[in-house]
PDB file of N, CA and C in Angstrom:
ATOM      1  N   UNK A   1       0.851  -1.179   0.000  1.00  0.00           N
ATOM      2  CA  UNK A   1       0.000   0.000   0.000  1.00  0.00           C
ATOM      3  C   UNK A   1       0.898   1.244   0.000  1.00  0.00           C
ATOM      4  N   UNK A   2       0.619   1.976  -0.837  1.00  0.00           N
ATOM      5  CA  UNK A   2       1.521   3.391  -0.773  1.00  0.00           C
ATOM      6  C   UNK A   2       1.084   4.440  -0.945  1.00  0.00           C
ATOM      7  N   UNK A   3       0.823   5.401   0.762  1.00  0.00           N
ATOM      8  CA  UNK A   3       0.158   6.769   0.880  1.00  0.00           C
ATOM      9  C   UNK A   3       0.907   7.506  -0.276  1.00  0.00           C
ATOM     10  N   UNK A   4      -0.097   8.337  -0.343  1.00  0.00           N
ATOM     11  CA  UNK A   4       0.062   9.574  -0.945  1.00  0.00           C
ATOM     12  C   UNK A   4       1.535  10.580  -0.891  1.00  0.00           C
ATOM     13  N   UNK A   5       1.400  10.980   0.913  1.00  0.00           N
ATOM     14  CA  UNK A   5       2.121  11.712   1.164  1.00  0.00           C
ATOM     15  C   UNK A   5       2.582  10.711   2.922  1.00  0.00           C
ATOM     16  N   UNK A   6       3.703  11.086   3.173  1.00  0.00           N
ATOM     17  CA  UNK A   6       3.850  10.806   4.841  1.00  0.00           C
ATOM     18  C   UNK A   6       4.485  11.652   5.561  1.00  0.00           C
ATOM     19  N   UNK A   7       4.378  11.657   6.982  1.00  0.00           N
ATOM     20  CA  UNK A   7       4.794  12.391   7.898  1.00  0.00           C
ATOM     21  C   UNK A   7       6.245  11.975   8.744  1.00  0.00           C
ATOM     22  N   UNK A   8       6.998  12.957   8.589  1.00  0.00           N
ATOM     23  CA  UNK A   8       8.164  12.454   8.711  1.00  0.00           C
ATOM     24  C   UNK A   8       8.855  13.108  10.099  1.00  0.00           C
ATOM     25  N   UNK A   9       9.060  12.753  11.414  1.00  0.00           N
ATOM     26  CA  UNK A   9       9.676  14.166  11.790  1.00  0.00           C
ATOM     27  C   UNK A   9      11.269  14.379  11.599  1.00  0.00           C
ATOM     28  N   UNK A  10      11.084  15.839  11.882  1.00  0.00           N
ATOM     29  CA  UNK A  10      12.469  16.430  11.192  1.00  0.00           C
ATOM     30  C   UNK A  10      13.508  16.436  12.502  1.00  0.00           C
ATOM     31  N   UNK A  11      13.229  16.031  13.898  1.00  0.00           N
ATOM     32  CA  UNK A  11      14.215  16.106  14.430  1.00  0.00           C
ATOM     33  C   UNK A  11      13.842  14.506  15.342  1.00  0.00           C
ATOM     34  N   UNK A  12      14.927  14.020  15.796  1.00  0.00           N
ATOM     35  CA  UNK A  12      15.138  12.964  16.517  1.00  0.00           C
ATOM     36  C   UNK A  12      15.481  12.778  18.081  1.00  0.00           C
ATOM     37  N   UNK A  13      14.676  13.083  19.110  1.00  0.00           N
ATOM     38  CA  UNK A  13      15.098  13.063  20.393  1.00  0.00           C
ATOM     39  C   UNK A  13      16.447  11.642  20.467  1.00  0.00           C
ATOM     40  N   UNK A  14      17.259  11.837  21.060  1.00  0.00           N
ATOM     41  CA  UNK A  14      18.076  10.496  22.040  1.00  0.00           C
ATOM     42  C   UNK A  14      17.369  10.014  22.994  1.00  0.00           C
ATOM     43  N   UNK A  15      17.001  10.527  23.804  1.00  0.00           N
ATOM     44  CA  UNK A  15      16.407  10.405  24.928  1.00  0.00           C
ATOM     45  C   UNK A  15      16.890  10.730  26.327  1.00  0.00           C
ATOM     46  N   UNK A  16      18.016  11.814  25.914  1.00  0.00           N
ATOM     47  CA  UNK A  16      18.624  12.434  27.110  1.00  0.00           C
ATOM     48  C   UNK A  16      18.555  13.931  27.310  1.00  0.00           C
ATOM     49  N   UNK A  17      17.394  14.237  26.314  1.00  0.00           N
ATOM     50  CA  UNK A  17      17.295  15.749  25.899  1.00  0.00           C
ATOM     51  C   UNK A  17      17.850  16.413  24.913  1.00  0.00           C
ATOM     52  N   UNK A  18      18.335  15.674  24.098  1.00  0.00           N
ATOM     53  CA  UNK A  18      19.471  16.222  23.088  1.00  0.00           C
ATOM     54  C   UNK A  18      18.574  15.891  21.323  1.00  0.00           C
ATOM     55  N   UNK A  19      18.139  16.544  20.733  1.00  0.00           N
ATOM     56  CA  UNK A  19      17.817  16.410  19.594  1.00  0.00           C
ATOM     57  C   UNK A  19      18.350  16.876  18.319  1.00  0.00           C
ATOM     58  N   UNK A  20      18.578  15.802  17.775  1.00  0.00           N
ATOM     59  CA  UNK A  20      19.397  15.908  16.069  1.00  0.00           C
ATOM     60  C   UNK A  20      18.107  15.920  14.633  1.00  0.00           C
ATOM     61  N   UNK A  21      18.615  16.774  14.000  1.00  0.00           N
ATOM     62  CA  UNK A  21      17.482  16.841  12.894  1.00  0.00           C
ATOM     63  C   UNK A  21      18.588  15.386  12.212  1.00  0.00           C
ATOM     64  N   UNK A  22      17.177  14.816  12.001  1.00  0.00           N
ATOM     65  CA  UNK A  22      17.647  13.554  11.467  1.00  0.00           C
ATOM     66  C   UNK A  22      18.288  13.223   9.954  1.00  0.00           C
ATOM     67  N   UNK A  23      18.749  14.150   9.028  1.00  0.00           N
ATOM     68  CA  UNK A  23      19.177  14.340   7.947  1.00  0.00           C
ATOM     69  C   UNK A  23      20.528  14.840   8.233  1.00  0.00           C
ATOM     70  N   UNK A  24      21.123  15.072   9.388  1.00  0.00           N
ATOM     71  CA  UNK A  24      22.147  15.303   9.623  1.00  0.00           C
ATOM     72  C   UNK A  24      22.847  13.973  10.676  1.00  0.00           C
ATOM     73  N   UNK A  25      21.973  13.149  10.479  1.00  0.00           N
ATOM     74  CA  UNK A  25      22.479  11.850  11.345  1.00  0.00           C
ATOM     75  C   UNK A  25      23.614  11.176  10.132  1.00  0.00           C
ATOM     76  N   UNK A  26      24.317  10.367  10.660  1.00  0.00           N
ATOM     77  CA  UNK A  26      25.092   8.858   9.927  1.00  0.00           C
ATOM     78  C   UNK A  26      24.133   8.372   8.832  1.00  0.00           C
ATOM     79  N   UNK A  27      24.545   8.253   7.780  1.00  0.00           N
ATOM     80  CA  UNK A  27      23.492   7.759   7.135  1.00  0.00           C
ATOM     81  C   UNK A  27      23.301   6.125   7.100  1.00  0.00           C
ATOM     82  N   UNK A  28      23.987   5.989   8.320  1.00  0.00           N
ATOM     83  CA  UNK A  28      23.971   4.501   8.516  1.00  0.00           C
ATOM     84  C   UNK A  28      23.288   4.222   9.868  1.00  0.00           C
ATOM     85  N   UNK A  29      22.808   5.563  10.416  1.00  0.00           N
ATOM     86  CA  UNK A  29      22.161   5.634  11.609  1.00  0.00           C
ATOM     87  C   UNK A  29      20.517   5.235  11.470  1.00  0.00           C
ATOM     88  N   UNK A  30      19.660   3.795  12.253  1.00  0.00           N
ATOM     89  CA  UNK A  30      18.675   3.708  12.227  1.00  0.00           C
ATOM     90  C   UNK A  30      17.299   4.654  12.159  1.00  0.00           C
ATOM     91  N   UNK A  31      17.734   6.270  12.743  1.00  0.00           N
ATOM     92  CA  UNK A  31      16.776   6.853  12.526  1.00  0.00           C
ATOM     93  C   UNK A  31      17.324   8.205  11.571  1.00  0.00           C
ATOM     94  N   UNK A  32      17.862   7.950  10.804  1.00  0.00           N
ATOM     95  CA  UNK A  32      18.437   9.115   9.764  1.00  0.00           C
ATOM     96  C   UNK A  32      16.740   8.736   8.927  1.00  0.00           C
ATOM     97  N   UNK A  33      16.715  10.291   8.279  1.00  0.00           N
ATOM     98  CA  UNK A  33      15.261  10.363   7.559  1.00  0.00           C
ATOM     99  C   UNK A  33      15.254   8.594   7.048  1.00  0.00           C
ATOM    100  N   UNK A  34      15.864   8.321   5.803  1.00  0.00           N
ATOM    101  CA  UNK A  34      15.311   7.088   4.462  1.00  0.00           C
ATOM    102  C   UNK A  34      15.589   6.548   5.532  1.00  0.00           C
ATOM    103  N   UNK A  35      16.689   6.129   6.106  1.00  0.00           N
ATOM    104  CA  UNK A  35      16.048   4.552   7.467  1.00  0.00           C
ATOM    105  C   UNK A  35      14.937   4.423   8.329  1.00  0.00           C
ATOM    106  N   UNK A  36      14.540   5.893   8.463  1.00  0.00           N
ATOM    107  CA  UNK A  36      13.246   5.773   9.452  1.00  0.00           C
ATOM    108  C   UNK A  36      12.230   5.729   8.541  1.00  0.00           C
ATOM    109  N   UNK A  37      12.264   5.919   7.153  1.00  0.00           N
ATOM    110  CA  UNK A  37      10.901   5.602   6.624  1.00  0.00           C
ATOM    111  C   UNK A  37      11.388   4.064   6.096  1.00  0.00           C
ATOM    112  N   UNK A  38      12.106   3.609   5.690  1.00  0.00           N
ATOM    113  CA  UNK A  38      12.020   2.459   4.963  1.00  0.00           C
ATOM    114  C   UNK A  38      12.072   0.909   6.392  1.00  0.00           C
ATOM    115  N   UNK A  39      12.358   1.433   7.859  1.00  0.00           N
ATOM    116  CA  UNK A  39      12.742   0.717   8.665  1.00  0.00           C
ATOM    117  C   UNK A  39      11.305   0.866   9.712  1.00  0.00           C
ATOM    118  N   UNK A  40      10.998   1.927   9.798  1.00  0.00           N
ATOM    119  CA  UNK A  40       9.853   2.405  11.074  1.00  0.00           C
ATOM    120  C   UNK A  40       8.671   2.356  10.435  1.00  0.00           C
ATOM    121  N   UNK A  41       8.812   2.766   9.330  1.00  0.00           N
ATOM    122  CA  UNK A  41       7.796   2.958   8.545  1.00  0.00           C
ATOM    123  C   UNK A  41       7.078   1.996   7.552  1.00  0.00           C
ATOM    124  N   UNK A  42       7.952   1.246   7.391  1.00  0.00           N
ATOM    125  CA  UNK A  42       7.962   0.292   6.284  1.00  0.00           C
ATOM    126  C   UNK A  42       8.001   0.602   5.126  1.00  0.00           C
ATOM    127  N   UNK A  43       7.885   1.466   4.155  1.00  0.00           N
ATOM    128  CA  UNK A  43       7.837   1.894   2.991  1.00  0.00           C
ATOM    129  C   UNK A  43       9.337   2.321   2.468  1.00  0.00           C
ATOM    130  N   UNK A  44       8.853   2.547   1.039  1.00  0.00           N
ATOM    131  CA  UNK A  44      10.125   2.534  -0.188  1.00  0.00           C
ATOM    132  C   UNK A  44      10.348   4.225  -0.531  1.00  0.00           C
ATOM    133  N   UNK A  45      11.558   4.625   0.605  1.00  0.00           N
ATOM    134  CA  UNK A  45      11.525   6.390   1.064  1.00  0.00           C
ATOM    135  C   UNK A  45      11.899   6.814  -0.814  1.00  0.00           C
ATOM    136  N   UNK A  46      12.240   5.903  -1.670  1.00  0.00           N
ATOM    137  CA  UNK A  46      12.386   6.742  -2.926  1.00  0.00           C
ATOM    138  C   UNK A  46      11.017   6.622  -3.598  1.00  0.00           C
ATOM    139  N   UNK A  47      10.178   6.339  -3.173  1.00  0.00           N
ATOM    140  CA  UNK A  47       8.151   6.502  -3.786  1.00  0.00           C
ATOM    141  C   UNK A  47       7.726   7.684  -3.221  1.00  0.00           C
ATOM    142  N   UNK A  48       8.781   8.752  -2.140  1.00  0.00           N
ATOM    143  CA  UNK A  48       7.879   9.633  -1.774  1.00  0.00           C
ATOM    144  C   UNK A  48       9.331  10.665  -1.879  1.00  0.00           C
ATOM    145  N   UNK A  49      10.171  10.676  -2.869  1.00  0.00           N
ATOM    146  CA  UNK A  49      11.504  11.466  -3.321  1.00  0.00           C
ATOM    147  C   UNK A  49      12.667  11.375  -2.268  1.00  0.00           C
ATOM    148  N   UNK A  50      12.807  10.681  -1.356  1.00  0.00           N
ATOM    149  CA  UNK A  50      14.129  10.618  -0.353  1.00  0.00           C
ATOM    150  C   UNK A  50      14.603   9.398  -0.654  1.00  0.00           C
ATOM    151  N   UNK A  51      16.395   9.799  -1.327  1.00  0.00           N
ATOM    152  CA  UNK A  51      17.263   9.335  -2.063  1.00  0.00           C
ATOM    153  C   UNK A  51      17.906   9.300  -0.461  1.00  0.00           C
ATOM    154  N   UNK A  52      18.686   7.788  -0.887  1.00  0.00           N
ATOM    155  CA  UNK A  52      19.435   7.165   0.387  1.00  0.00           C
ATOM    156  C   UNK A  52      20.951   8.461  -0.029  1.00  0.00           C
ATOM    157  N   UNK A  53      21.292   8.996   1.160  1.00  0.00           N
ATOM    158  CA  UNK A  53      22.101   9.548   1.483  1.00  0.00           C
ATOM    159  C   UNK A  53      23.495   9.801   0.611  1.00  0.00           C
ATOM    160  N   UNK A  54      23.908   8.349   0.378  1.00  0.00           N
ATOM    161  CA  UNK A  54      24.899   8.522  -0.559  1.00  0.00           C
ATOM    162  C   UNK A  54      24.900   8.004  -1.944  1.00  0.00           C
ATOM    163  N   UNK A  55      23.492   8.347  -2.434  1.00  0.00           N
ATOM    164  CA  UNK A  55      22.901   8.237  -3.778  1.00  0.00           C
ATOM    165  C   UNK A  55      22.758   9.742  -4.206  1.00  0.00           C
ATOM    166  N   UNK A  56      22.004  10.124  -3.038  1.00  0.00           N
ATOM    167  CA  UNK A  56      22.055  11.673  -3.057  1.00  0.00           C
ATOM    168  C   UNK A  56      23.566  12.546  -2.919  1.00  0.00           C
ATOM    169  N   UNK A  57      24.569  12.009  -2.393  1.00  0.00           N
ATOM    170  CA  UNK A  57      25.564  13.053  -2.395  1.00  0.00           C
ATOM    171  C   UNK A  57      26.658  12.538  -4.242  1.00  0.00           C
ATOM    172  N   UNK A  58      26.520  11.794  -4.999  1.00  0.00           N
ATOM    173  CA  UNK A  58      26.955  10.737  -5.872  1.00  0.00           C
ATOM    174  C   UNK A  58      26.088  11.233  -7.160  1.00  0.00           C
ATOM    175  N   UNK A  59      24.691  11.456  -7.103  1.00  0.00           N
ATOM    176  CA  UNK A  59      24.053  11.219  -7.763  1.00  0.00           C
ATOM    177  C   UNK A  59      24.395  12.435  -9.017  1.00  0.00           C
ATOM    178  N   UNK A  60      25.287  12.985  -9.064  1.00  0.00           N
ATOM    179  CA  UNK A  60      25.671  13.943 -10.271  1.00  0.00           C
ATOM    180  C   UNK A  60      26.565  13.653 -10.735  1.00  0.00           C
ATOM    181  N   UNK A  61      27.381  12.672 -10.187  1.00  0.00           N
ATOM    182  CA  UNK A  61      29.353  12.001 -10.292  1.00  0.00           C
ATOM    183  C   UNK A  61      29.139  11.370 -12.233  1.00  0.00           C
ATOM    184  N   UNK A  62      29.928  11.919 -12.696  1.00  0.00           N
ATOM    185  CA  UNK A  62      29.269  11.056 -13.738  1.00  0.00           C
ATOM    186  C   UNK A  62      30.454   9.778 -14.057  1.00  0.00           C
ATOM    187  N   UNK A  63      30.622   8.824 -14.794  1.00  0.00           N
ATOM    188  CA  UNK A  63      31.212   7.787 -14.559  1.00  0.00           C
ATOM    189  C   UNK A  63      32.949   7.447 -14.245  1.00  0.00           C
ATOM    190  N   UNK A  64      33.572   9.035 -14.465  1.00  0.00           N
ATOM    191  CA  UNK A  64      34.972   8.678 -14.743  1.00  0.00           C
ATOM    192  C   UNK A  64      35.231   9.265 -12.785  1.00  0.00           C
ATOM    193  N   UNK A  65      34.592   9.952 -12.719  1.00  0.00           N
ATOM    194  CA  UNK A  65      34.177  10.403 -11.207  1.00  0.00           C
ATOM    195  C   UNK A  65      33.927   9.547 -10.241  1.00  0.00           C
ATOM    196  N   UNK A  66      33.234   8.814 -10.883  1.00  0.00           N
ATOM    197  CA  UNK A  66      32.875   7.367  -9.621  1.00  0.00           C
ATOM    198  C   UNK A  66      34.108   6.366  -9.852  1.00  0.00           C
ATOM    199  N   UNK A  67      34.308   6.233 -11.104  1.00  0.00           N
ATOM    200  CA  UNK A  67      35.402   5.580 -10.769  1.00  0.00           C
ATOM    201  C   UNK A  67      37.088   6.028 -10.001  1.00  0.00           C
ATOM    202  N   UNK A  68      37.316   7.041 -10.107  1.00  0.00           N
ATOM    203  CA  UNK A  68      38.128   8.017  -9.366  1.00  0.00           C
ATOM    204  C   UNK A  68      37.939   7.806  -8.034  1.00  0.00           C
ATOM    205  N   UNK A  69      36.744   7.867  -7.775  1.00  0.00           N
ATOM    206  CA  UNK A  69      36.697   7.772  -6.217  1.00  0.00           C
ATOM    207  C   UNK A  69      36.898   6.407  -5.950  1.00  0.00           C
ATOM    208  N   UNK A  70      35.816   5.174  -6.270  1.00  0.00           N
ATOM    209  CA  UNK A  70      36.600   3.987  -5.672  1.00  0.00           C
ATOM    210  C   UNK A  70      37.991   3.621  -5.715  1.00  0.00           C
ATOM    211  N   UNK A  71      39.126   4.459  -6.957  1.00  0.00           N
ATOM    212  CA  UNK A  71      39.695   4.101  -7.311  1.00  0.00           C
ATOM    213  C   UNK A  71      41.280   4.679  -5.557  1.00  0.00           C
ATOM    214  N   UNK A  72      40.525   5.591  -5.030  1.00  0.00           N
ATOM    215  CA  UNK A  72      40.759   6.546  -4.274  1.00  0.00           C
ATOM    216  C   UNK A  72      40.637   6.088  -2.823  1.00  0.00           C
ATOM    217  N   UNK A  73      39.479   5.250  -2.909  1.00  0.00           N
ATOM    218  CA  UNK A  73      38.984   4.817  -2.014  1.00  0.00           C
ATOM    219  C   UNK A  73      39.480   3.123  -1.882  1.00  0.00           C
ATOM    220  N   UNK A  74      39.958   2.502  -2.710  1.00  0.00           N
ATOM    221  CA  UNK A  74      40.523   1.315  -2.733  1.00  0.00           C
ATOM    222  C   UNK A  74      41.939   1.585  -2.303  1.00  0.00           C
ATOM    223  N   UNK A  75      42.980   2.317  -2.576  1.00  0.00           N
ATOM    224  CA  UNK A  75      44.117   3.074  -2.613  1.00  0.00           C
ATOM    225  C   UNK A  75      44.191   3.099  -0.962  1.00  0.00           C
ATOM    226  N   UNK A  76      43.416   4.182  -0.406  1.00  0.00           N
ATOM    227  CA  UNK A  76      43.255   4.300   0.685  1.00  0.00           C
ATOM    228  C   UNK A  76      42.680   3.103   2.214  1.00  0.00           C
ATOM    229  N   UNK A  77      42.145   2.151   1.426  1.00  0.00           N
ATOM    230  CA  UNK A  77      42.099   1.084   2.256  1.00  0.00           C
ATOM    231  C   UNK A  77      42.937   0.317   2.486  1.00  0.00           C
ATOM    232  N   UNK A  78      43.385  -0.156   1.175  1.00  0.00           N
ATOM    233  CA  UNK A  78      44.989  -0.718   1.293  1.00  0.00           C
ATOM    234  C   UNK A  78      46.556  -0.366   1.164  1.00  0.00           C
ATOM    235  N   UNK A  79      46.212   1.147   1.994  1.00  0.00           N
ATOM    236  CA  UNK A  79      47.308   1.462   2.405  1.00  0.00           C
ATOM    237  C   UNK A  79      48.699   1.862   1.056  1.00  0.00           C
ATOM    238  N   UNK A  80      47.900   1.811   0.144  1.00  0.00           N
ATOM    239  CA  UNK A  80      48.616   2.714  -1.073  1.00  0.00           C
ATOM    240  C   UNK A  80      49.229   4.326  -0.830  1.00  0.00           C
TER     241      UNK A  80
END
Protein backbone atom coordinates (compact mmCIF):
# COMPACT_ATOMS: atom_id res chain seq x y z
CA UNK A 1 0.00 0.00 0.00
CA UNK A 2 1.52 3.39 -0.77
CA UNK A 3 0.16 6.77 0.88
CA UNK A 4 0.06 9.57 -0.94
CA UNK A 5 2.12 11.71 1.16
CA UNK A 6 3.85 10.81 4.84
CA UNK A 7 4.79 12.39 7.90
CA UNK A 8 8.16 12.45 8.71
CA UNK A 9 9.68 14.17 11.79
CA UNK A 10 12.47 16.43 11.19
CA UNK A 11 14.22 16.11 14.43
CA UNK A 12 15.14 12.96 16.52
CA UNK A 13 15.10 13.06 20.39
CA UNK A 14 18.08 10.50 22.04
CA UNK A 15 16.41 10.40 24.93
CA UNK A 16 18.62 12.43 27.11
CA UNK A 17 17.30 15.75 25.90
CA UNK A 18 19.47 16.22 23.09
CA UNK A 19 17.82 16.41 19.59
CA UNK A 20 19.40 15.91 16.07
CA UNK A 21 17.48 16.84 12.89
CA UNK A 22 17.65 13.55 11.47
CA UNK A 23 19.18 14.34 7.95
CA UNK A 24 22.15 15.30 9.62
CA UNK A 25 22.48 11.85 11.35
CA UNK A 26 25.09 8.86 9.93
CA UNK A 27 23.49 7.76 7.13
CA UNK A 28 23.97 4.50 8.52
CA UNK A 29 22.16 5.63 11.61
CA UNK A 30 18.67 3.71 12.23
CA UNK A 31 16.78 6.85 12.53
CA UNK A 32 18.44 9.12 9.76
CA UNK A 33 15.26 10.36 7.56
CA UNK A 34 15.31 7.09 4.46
CA UNK A 35 16.05 4.55 7.47
CA UNK A 36 13.25 5.77 9.45
CA UNK A 37 10.90 5.60 6.62
CA UNK A 38 12.02 2.46 4.96
CA UNK A 39 12.74 0.72 8.66
CA UNK A 40 9.85 2.41 11.07
CA UNK A 41 7.80 2.96 8.54
CA UNK A 42 7.96 0.29 6.28
CA UNK A 43 7.84 1.89 2.99
CA UNK A 44 10.12 2.53 -0.19
CA UNK A 45 11.53 6.39 1.06
CA UNK A 46 12.39 6.74 -2.93
CA UNK A 47 8.15 6.50 -3.79
CA UNK A 48 7.88 9.63 -1.77
CA UNK A 49 11.50 11.47 -3.32
CA UNK A 50 14.13 10.62 -0.35
CA UNK A 51 17.26 9.33 -2.06
CA UNK A 52 19.43 7.17 0.39
CA UNK A 53 22.10 9.55 1.48
CA UNK A 54 24.90 8.52 -0.56
CA UNK A 55 22.90 8.24 -3.78
CA UNK A 56 22.05 11.67 -3.06
CA UNK A 57 25.56 13.05 -2.40
CA UNK A 58 26.96 10.74 -5.87
CA UNK A 59 24.05 11.22 -7.76
CA UNK A 60 25.67 13.94 -10.27
CA UNK A 61 29.35 12.00 -10.29
CA UNK A 62 29.27 11.06 -13.74
CA UNK A 63 31.21 7.79 -14.56
CA UNK A 64 34.97 8.68 -14.74
CA UNK A 65 34.18 10.40 -11.21
CA UNK A 66 32.87 7.37 -9.62
CA UNK A 67 35.40 5.58 -10.77
CA UNK A 68 38.13 8.02 -9.37
CA UNK A 69 36.70 7.77 -6.22
CA UNK A 70 36.60 3.99 -5.67
CA UNK A 71 39.69 4.10 -7.31
CA UNK A 72 40.76 6.55 -4.27
CA UNK A 73 38.98 4.82 -2.01
CA UNK A 74 40.52 1.32 -2.73
CA UNK A 75 44.12 3.07 -2.61
CA UNK A 76 43.26 4.30 0.68
CA UNK A 77 42.10 1.08 2.26
CA UNK A 78 44.99 -0.72 1.29
CA UNK A 79 47.31 1.46 2.40
CA UNK A 80 48.62 2.71 -1.07
Amino acid sequence: MNKESIEVPVWWARGDGVSYKRDCLSPDHPENTYNYIKNTLGLIPEDYGVLHPYTEKYKDYTHEQLMSRIIQLERYINGD
